[in-house]
PDB file of N, CA and C in Angstrom:
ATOM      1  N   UNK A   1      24.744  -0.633 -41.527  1.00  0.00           N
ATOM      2  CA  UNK A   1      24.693  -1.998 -41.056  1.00  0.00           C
ATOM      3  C   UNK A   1      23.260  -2.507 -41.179  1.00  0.00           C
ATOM      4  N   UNK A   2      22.970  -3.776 -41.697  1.00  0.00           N
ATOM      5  CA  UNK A   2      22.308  -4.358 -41.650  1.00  0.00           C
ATOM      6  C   UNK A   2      21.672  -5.238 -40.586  1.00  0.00           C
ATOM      7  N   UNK A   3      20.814  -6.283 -40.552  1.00  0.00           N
ATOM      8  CA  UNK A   3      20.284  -6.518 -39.587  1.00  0.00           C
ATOM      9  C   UNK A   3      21.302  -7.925 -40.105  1.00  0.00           C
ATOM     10  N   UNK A   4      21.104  -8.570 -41.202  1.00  0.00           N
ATOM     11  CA  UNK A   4      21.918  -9.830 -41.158  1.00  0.00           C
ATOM     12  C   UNK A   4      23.658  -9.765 -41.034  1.00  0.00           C
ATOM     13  N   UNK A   5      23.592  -8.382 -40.366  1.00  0.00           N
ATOM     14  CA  UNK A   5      25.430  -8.116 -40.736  1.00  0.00           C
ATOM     15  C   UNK A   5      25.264  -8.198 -39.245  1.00  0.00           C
ATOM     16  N   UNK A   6      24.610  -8.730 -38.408  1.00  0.00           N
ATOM     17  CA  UNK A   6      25.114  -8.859 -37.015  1.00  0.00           C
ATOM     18  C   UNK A   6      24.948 -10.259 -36.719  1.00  0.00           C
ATOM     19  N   UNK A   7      24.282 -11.141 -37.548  1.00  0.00           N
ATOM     20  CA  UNK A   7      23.967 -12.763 -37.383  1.00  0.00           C
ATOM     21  C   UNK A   7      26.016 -13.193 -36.687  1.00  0.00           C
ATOM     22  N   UNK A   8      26.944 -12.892 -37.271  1.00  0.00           N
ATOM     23  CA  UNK A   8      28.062 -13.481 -36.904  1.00  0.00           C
ATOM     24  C   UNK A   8      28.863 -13.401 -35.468  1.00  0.00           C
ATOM     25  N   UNK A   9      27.834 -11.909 -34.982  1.00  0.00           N
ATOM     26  CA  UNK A   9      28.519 -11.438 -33.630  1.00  0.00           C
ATOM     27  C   UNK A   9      27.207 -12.571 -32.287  1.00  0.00           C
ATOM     28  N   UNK A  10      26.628 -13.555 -33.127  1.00  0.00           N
ATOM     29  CA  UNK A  10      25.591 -14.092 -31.692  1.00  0.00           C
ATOM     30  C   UNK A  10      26.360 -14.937 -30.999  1.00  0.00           C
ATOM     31  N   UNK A  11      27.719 -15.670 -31.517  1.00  0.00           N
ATOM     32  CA  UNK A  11      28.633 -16.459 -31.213  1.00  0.00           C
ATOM     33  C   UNK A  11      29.359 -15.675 -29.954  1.00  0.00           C
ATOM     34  N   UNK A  12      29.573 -14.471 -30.014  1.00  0.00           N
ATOM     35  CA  UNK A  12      29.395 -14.086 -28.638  1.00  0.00           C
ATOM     36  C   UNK A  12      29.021 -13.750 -27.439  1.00  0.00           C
ATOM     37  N   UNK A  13      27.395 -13.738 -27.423  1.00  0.00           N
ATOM     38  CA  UNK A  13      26.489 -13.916 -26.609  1.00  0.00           C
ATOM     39  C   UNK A  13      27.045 -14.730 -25.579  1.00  0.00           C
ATOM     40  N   UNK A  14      26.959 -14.355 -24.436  1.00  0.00           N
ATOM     41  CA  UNK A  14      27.122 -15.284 -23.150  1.00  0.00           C
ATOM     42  C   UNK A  14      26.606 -14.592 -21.821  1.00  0.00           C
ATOM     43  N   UNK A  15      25.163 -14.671 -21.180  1.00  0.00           N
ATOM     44  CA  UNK A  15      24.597 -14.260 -20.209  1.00  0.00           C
ATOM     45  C   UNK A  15      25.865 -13.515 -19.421  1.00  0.00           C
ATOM     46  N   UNK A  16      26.908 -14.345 -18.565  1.00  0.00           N
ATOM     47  CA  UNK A  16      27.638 -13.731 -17.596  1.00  0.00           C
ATOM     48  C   UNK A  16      28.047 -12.807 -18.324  1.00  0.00           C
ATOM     49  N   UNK A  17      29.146 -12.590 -19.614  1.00  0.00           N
ATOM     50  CA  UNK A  17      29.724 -11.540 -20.031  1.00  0.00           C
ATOM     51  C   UNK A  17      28.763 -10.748 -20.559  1.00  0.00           C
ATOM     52  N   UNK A  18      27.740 -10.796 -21.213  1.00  0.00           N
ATOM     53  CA  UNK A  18      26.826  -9.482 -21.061  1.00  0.00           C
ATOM     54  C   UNK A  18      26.391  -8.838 -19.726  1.00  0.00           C
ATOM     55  N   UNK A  19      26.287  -9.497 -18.305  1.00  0.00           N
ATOM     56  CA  UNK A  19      25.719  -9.000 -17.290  1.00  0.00           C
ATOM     57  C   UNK A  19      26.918  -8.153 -16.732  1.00  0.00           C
ATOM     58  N   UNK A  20      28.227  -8.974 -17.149  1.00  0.00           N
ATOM     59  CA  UNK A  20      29.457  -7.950 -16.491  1.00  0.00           C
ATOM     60  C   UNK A  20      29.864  -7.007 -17.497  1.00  0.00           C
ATOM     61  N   UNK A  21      29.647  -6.866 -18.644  1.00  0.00           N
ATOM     62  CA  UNK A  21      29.713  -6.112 -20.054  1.00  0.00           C
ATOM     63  C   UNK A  21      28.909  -4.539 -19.293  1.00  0.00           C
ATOM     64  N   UNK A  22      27.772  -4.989 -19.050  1.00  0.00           N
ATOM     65  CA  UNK A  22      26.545  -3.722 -18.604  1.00  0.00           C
ATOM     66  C   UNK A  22      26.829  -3.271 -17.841  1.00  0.00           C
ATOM     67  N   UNK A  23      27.410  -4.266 -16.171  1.00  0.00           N
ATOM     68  CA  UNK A  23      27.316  -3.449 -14.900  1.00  0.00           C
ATOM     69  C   UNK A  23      28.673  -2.717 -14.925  1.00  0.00           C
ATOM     70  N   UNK A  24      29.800  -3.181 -15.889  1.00  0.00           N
ATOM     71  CA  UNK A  24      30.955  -2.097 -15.574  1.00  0.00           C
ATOM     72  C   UNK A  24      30.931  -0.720 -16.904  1.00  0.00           C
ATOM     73  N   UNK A  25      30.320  -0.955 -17.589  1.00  0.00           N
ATOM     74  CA  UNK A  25      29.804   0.419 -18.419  1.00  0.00           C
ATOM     75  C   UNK A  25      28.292   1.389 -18.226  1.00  0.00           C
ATOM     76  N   UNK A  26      27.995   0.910 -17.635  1.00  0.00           N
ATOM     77  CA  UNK A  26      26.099   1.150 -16.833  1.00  0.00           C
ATOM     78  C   UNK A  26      26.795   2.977 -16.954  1.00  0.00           C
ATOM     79  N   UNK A  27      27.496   3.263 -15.779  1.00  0.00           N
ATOM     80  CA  UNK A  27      27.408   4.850 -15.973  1.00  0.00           C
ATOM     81  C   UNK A  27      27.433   5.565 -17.149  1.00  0.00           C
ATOM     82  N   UNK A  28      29.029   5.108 -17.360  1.00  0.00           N
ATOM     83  CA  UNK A  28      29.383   5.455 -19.238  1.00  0.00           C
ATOM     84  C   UNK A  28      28.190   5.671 -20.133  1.00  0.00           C
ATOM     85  N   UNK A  29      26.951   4.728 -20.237  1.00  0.00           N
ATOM     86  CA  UNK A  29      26.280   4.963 -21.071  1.00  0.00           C
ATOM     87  C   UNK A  29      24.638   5.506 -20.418  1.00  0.00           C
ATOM     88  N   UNK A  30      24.801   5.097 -19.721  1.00  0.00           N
ATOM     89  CA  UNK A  30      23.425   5.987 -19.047  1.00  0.00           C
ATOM     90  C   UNK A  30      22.288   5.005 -18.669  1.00  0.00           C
ATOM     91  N   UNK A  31      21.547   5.528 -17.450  1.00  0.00           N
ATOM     92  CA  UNK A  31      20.289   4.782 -17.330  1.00  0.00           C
ATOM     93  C   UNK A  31      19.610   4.467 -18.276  1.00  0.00           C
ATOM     94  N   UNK A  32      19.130   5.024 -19.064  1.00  0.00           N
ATOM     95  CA  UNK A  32      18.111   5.244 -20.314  1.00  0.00           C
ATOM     96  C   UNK A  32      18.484   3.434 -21.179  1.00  0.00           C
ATOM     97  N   UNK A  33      20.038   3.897 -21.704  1.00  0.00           N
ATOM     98  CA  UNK A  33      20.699   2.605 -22.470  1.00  0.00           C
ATOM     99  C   UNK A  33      20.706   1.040 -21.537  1.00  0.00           C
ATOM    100  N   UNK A  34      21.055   1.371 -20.342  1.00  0.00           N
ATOM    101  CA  UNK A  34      20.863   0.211 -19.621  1.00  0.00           C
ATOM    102  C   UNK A  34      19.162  -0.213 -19.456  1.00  0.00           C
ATOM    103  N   UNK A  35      19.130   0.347 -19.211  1.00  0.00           N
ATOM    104  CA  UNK A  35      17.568  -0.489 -19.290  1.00  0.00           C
ATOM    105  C   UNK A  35      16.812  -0.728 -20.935  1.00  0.00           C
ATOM    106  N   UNK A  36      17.601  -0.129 -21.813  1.00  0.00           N
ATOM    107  CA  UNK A  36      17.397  -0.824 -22.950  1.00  0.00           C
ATOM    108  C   UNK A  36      17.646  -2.388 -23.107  1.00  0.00           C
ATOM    109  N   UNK A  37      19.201  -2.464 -22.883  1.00  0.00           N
ATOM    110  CA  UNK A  37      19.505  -3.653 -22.541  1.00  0.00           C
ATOM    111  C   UNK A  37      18.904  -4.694 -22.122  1.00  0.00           C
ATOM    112  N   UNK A  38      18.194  -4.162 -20.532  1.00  0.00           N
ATOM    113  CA  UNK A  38      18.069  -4.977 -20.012  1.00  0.00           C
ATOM    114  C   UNK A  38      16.351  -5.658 -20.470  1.00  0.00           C
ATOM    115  N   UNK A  39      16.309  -4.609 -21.125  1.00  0.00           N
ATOM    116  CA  UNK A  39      14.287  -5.071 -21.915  1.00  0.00           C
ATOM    117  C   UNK A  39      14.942  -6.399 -23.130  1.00  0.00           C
ATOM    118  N   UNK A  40      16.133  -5.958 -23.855  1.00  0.00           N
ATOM    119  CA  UNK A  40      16.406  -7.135 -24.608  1.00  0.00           C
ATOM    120  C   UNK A  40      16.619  -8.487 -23.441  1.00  0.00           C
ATOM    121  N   UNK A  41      17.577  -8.441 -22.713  1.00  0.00           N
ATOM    122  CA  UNK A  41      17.893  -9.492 -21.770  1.00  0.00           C
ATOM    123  C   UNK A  41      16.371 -10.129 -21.892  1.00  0.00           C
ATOM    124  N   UNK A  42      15.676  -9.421 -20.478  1.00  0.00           N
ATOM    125  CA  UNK A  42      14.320 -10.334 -20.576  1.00  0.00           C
ATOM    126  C   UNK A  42      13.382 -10.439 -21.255  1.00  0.00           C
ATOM    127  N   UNK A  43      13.454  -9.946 -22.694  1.00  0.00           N
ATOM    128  CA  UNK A  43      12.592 -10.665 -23.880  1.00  0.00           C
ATOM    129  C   UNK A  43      13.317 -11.959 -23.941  1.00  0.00           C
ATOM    130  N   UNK A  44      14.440 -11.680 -24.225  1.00  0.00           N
ATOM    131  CA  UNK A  44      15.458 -13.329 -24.378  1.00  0.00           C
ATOM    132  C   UNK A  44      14.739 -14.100 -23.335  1.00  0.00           C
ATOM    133  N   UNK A  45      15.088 -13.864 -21.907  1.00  0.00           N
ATOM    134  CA  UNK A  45      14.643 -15.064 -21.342  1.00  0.00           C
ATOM    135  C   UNK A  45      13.340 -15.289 -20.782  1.00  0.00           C
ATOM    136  N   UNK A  46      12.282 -14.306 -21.657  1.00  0.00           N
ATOM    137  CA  UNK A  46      11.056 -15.005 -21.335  1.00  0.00           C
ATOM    138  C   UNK A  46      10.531 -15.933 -22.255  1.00  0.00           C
ATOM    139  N   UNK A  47      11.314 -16.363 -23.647  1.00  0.00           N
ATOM    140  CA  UNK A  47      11.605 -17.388 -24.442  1.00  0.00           C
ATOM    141  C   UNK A  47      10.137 -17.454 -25.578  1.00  0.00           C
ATOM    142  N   UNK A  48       9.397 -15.976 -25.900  1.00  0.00           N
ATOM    143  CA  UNK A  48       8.325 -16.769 -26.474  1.00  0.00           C
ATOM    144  C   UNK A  48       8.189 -16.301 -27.729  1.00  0.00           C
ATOM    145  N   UNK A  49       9.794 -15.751 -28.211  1.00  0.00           N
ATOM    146  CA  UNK A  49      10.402 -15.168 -29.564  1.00  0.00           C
ATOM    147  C   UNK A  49       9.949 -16.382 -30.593  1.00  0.00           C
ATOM    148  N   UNK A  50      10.077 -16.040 -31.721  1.00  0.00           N
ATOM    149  CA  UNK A  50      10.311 -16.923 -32.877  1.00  0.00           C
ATOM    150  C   UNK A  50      11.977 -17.046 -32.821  1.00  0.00           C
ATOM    151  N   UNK A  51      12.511 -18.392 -33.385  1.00  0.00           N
ATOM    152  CA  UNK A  51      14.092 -18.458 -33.695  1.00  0.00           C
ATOM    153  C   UNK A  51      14.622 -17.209 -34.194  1.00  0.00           C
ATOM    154  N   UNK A  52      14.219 -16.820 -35.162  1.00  0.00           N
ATOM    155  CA  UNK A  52      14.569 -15.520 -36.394  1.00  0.00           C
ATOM    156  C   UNK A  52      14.791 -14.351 -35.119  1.00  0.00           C
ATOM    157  N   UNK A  53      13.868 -13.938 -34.501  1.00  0.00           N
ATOM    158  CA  UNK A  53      13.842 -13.079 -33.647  1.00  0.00           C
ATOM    159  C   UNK A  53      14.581 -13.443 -32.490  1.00  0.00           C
ATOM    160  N   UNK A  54      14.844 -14.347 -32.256  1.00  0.00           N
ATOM    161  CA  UNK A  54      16.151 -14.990 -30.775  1.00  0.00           C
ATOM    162  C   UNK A  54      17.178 -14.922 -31.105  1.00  0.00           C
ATOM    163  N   UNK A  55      17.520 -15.009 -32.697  1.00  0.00           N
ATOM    164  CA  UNK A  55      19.187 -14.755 -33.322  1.00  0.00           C
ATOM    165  C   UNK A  55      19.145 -13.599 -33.733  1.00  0.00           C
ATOM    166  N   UNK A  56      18.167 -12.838 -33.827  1.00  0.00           N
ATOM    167  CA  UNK A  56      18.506 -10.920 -33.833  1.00  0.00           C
ATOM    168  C   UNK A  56      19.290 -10.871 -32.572  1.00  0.00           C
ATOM    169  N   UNK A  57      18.119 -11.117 -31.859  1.00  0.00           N
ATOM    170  CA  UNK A  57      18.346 -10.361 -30.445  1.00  0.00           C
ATOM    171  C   UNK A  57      19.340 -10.713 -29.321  1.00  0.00           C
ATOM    172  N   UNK A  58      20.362 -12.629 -30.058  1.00  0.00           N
ATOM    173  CA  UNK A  58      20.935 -12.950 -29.394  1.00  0.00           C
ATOM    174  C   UNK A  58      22.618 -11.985 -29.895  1.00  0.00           C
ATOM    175  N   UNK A  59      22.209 -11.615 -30.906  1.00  0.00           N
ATOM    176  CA  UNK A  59      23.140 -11.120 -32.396  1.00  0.00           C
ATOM    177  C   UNK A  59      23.708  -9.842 -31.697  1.00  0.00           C
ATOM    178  N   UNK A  60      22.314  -8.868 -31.183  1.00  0.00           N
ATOM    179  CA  UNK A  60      22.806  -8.167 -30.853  1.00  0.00           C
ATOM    180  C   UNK A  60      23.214  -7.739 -29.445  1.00  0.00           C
ATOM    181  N   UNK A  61      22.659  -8.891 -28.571  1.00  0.00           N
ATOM    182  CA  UNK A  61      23.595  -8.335 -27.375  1.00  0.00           C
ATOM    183  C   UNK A  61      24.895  -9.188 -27.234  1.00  0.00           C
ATOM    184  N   UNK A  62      25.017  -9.779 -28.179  1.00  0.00           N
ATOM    185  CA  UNK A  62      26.554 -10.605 -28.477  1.00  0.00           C
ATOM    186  C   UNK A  62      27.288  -9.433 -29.394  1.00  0.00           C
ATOM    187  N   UNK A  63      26.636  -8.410 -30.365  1.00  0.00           N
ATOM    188  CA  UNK A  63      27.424  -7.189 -30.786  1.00  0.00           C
ATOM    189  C   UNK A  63      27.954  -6.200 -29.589  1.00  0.00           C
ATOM    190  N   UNK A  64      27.438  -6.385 -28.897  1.00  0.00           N
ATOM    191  CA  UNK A  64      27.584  -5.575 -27.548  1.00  0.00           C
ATOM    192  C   UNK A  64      28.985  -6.150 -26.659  1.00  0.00           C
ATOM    193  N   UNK A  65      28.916  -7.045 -26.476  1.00  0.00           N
ATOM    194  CA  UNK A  65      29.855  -7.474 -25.778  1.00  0.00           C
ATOM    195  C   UNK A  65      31.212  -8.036 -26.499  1.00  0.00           C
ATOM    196  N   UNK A  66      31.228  -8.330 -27.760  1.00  0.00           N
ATOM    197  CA  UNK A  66      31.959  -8.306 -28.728  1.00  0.00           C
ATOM    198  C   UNK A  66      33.263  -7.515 -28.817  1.00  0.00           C
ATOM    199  N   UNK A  67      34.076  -7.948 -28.655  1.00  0.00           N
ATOM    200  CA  UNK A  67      35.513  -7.131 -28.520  1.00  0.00           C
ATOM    201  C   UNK A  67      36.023  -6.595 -29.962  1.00  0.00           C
ATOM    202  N   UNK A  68      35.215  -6.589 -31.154  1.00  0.00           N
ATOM    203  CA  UNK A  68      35.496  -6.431 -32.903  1.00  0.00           C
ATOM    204  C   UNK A  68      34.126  -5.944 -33.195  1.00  0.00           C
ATOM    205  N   UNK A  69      33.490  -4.548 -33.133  1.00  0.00           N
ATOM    206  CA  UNK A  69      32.771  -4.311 -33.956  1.00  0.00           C
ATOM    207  C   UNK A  69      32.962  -2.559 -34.724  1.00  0.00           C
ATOM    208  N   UNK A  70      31.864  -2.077 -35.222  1.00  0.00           N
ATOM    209  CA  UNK A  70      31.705  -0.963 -36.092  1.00  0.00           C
ATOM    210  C   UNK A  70      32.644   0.051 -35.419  1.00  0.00           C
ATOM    211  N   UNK A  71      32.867   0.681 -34.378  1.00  0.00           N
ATOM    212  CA  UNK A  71      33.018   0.904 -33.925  1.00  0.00           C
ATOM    213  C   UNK A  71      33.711   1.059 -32.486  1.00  0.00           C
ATOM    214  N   UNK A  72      35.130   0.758 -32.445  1.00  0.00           N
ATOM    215  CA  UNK A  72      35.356  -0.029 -30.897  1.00  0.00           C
ATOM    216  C   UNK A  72      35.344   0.707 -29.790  1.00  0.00           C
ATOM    217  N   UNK A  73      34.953   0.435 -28.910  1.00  0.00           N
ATOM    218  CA  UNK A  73      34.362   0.999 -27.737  1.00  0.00           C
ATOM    219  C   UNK A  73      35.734   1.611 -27.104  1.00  0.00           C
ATOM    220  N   UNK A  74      36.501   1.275 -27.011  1.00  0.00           N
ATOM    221  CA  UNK A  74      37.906   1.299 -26.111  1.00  0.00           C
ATOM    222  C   UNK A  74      38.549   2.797 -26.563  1.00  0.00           C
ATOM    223  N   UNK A  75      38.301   3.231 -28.079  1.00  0.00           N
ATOM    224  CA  UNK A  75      38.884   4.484 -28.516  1.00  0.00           C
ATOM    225  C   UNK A  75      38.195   5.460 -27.529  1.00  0.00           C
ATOM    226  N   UNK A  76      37.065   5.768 -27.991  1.00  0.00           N
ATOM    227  CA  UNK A  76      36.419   6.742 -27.614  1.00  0.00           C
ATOM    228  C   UNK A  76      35.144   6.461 -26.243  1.00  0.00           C
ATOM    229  N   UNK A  77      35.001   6.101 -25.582  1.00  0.00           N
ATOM    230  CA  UNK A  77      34.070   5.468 -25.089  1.00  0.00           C
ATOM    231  C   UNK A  77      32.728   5.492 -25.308  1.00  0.00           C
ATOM    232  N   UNK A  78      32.235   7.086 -25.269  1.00  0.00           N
ATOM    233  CA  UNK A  78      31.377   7.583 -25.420  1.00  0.00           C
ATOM    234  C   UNK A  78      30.468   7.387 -27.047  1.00  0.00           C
ATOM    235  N   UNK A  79      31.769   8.021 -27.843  1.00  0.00           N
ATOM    236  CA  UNK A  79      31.561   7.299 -29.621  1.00  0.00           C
ATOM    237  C   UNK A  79      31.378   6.035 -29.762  1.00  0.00           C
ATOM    238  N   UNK A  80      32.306   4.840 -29.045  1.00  0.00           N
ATOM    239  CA  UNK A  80      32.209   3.809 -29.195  1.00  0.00           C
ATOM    240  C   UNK A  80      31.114   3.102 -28.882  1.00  0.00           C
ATOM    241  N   UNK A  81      29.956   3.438 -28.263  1.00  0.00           N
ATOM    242  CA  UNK A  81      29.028   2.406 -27.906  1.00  0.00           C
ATOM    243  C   UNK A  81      28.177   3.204 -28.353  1.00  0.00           C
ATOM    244  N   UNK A  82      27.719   3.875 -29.253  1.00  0.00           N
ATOM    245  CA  UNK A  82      27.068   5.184 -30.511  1.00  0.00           C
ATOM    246  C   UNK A  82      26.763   3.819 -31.299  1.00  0.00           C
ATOM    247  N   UNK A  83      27.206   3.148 -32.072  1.00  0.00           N
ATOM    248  CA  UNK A  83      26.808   1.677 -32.748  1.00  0.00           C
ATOM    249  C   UNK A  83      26.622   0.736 -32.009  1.00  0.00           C
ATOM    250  N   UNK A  84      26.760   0.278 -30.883  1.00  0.00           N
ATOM    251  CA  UNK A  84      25.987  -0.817 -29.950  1.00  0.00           C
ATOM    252  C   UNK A  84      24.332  -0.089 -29.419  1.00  0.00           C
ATOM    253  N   UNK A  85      24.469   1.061 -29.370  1.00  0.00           N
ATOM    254  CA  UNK A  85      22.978   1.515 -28.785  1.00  0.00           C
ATOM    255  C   UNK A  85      22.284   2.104 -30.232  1.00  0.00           C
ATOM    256  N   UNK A  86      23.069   1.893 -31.152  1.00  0.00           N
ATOM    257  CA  UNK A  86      21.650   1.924 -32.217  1.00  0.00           C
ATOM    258  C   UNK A  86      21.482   0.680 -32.945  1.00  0.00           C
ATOM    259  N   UNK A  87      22.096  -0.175 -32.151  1.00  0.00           N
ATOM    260  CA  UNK A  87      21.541  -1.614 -33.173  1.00  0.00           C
ATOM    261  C   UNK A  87      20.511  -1.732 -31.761  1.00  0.00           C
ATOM    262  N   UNK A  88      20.522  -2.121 -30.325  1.00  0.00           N
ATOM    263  CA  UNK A  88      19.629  -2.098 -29.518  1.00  0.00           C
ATOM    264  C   UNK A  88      18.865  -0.993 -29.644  1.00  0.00           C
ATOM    265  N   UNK A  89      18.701   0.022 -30.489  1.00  0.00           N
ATOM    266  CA  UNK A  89      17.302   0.662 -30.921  1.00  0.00           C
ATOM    267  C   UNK A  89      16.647   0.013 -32.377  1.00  0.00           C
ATOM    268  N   UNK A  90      17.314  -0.214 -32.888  1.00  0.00           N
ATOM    269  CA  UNK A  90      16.783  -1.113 -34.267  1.00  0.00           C
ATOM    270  C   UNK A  90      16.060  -2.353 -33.930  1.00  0.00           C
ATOM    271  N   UNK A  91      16.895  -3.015 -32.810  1.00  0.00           N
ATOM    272  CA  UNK A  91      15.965  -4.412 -32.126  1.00  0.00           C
ATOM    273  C   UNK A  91      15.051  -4.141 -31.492  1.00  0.00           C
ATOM    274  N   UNK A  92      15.450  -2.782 -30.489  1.00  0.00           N
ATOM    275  CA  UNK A  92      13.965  -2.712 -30.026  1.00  0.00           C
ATOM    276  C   UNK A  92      12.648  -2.548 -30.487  1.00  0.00           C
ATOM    277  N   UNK A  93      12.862  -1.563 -32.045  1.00  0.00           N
ATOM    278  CA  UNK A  93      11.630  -1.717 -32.750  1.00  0.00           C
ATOM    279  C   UNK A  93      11.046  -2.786 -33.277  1.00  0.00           C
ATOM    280  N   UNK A  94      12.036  -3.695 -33.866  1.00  0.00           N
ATOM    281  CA  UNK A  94      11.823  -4.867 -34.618  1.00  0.00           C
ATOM    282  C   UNK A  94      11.095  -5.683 -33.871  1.00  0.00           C
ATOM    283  N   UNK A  95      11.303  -5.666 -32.089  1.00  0.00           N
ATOM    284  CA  UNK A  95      10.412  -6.687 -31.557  1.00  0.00           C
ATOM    285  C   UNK A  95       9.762  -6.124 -30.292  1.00  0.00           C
ATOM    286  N   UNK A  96       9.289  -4.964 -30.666  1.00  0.00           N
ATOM    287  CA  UNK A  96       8.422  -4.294 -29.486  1.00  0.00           C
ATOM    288  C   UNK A  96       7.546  -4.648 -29.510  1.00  0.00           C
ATOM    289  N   UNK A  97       6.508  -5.658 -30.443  1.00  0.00           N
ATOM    290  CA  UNK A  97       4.738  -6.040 -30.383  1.00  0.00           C
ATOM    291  C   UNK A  97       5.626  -7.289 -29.299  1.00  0.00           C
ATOM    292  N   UNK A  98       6.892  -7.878 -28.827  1.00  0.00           N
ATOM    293  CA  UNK A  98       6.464  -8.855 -27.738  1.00  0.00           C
ATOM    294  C   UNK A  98       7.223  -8.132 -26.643  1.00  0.00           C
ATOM    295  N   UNK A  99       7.372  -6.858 -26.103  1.00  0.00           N
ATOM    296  CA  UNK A  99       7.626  -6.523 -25.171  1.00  0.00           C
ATOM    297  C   UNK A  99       6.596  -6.171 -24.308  1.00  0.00           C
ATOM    298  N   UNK A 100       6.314  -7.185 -22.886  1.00  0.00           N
ATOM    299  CA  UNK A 100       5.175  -6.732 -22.044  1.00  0.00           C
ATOM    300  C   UNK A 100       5.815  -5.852 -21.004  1.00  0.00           C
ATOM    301  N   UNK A 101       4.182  -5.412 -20.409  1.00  0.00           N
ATOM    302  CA  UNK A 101       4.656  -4.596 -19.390  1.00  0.00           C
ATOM    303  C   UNK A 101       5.455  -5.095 -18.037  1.00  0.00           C
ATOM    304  N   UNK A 102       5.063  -6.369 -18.457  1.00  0.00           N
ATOM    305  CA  UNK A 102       6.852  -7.358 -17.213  1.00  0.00           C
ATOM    306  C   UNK A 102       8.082  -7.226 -17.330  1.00  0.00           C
ATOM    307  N   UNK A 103       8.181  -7.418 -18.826  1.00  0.00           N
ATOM    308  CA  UNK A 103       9.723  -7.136 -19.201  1.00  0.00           C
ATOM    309  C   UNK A 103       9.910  -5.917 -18.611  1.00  0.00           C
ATOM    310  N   UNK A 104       8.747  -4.921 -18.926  1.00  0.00           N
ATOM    311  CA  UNK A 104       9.565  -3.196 -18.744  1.00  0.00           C
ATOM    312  C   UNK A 104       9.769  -3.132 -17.307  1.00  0.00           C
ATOM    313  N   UNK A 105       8.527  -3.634 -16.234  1.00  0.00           N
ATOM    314  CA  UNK A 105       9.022  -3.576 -14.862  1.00  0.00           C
ATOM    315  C   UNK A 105      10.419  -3.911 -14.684  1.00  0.00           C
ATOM    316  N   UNK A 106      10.700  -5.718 -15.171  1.00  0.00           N
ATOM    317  CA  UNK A 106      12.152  -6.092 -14.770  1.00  0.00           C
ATOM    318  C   UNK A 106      12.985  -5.533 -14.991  1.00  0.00           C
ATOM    319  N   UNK A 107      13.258  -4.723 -16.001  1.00  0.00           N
ATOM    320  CA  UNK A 107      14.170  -4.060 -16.907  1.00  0.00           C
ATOM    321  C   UNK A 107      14.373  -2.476 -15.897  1.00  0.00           C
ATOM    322  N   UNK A 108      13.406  -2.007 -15.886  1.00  0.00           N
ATOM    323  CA  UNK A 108      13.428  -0.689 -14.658  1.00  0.00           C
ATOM    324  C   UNK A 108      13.898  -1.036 -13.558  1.00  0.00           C
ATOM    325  N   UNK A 109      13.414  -2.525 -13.007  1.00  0.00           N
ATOM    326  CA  UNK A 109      13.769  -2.624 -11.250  1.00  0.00           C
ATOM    327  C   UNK A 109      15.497  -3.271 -11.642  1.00  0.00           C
ATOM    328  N   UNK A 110      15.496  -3.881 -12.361  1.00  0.00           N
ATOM    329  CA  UNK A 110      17.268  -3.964 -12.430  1.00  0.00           C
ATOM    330  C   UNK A 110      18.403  -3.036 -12.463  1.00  0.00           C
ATOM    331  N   UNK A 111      17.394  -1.809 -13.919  1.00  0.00           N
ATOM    332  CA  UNK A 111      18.706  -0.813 -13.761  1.00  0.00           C
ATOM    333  C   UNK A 111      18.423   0.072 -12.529  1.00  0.00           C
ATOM    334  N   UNK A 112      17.630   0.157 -11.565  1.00  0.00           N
ATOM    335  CA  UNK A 112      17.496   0.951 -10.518  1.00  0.00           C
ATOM    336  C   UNK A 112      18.046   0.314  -9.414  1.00  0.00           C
ATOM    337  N   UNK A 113      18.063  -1.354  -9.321  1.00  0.00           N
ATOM    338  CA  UNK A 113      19.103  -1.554  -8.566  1.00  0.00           C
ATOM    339  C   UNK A 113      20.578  -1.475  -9.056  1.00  0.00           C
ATOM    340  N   UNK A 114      20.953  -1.365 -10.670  1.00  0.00           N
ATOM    341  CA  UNK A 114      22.050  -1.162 -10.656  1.00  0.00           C
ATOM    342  C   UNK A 114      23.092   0.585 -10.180  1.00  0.00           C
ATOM    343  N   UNK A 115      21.580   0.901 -10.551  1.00  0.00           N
ATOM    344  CA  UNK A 115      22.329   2.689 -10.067  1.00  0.00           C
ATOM    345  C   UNK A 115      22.230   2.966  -9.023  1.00  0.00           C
ATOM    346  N   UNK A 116      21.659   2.314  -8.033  1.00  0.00           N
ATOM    347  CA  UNK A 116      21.442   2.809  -5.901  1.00  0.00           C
ATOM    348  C   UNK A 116      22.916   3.055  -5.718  1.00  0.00           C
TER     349      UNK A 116
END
């Protein structure tokens, strides 16, 4: 997969269904992956992306929540989100020169309130 082979899944992007997407799979995939997530979330909404880089990153947490991708989550669970957490490792490299050390706080203090 490519990076422009996810431009079609940003149409599913939608804050609430990604936030309920995460908190009812959070165990399934592990602390580690959730707070991946959640470093994309607040790069998104600290808004100081280029466009190009806001439709990656909207691309791919709309691949995430996406009920049709590489892989469907519903077979296998564990297999199934094996291609949602390596496109959120592909994004994360692609736009780690704008990840600050805020995002990473928010991103830690969220998934630590999601696992109490």
């Amino acid at each position: 997969m490519h990076l422009h082979d996810l431009a079609p899944y940003a149409h599913f992007y939608r804050e609430n269904r990604f936030l309920s997407k995460l908190c009812k799979v959070a165990r399934l995939i592990g602390r580690v992956a959730v707070e991946q997530f959640f470093v994309l979330y607040y790069l998104l909404k600290e808004g100081s992306l280029s466009i190009k880089d806001k439709v990656i990153l909207i691309a791919a947490l709309g691949y995430f929540i996406s009920p049709i991708d590489l892989i469907p989550d519903f077979l296998l669970p564990i297999i199934g989100f094996s291609d949602d957490l390596a496109v959120v490792g592909i994004v994360l490299q692609l736009l780690r020169r704008h990840i600050t050390p805020e995002i990473k706080s928010l991103a830690a203090s969220r998934t630590k309130m999601l696992f109490a």
